[in-house]
Protein backbone atom coordinates (compact mmCIF):
# COMPACT_ATOMS: atom_id res chain seq x y z
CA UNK A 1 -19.19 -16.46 0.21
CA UNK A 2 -15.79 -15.33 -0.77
CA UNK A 3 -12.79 -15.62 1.27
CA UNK A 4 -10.63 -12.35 1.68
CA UNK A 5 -6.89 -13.38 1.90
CA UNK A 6 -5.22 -10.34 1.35
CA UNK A 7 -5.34 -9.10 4.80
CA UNK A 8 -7.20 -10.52 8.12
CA UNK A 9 -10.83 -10.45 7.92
CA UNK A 10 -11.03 -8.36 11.60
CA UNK A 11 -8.20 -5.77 9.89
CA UNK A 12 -9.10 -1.86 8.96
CA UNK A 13 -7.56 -1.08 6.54
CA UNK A 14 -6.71 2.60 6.28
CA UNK A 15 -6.02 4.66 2.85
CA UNK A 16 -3.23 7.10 2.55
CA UNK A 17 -3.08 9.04 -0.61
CA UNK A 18 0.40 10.46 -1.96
CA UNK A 19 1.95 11.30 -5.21
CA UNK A 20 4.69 9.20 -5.59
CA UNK A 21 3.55 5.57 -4.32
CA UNK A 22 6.92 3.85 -5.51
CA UNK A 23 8.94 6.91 -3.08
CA UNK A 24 6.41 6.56 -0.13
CA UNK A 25 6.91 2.31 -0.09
CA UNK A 26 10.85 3.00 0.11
CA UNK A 27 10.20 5.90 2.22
CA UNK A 28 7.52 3.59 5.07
CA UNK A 29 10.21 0.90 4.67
CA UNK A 30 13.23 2.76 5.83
CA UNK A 31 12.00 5.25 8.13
CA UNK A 32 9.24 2.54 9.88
CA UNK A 33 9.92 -1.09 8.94
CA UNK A 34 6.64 -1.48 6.78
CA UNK A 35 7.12 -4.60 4.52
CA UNK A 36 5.01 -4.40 1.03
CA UNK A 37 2.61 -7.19 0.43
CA UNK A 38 2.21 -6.16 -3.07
CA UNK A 39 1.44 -3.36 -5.59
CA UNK A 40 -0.21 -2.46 -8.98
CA UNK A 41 0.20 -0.06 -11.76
CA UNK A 42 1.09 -0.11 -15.05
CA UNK A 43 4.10 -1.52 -16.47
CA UNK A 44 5.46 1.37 -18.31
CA UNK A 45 4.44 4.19 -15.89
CA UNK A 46 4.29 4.89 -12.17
CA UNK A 47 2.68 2.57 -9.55
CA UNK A 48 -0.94 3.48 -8.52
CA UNK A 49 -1.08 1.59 -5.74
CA UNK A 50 0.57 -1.00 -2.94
CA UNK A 51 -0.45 -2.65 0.46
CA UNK A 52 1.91 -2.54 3.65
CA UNK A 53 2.37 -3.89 6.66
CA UNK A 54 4.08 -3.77 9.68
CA UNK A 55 3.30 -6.74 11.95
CA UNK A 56 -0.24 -6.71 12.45
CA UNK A 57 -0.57 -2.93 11.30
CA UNK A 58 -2.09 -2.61 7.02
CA UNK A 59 -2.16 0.14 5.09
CA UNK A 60 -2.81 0.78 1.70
CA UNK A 61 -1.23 3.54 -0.62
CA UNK A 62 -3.36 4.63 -3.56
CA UNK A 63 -1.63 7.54 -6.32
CA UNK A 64 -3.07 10.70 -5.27
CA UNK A 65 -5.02 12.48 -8.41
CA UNK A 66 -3.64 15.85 -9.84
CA UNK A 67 -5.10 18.63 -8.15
């Protein structure tokens, strides 16, 4: 069986959708605290994609699709 280590294995992790992923990080950061854990994307264009957390509380911010 594989072993999760991104987040605790008793954690929900909730996913919040917005359009710029990079400006809601900075955004959850300043405002609330929220450290990132890491993100993905692709090098030359926007980030689709990062895990937060503040304390014990995860979320996870995925590049919302046009339309």
């Amino acid at each position: 069986m594989l072993k999760n280590r991104s987040v605790p294995t008793d954690t929900v992790l909730p996913r919040i959708l917005y359009r710029d992923v990079a400006e809601a990080t900075a955004w959850l950061t300043r405002v609330f605290g929220f450290r990132e854990h890491y993100h993905h994307g692709n090098d030359a264009g926007p980030i689709s994609g990062a895990q937060m957390h503040l304390g014990d509380a995860w979320v996870m911010l995925k590049r919302a699709s046009a339309g």
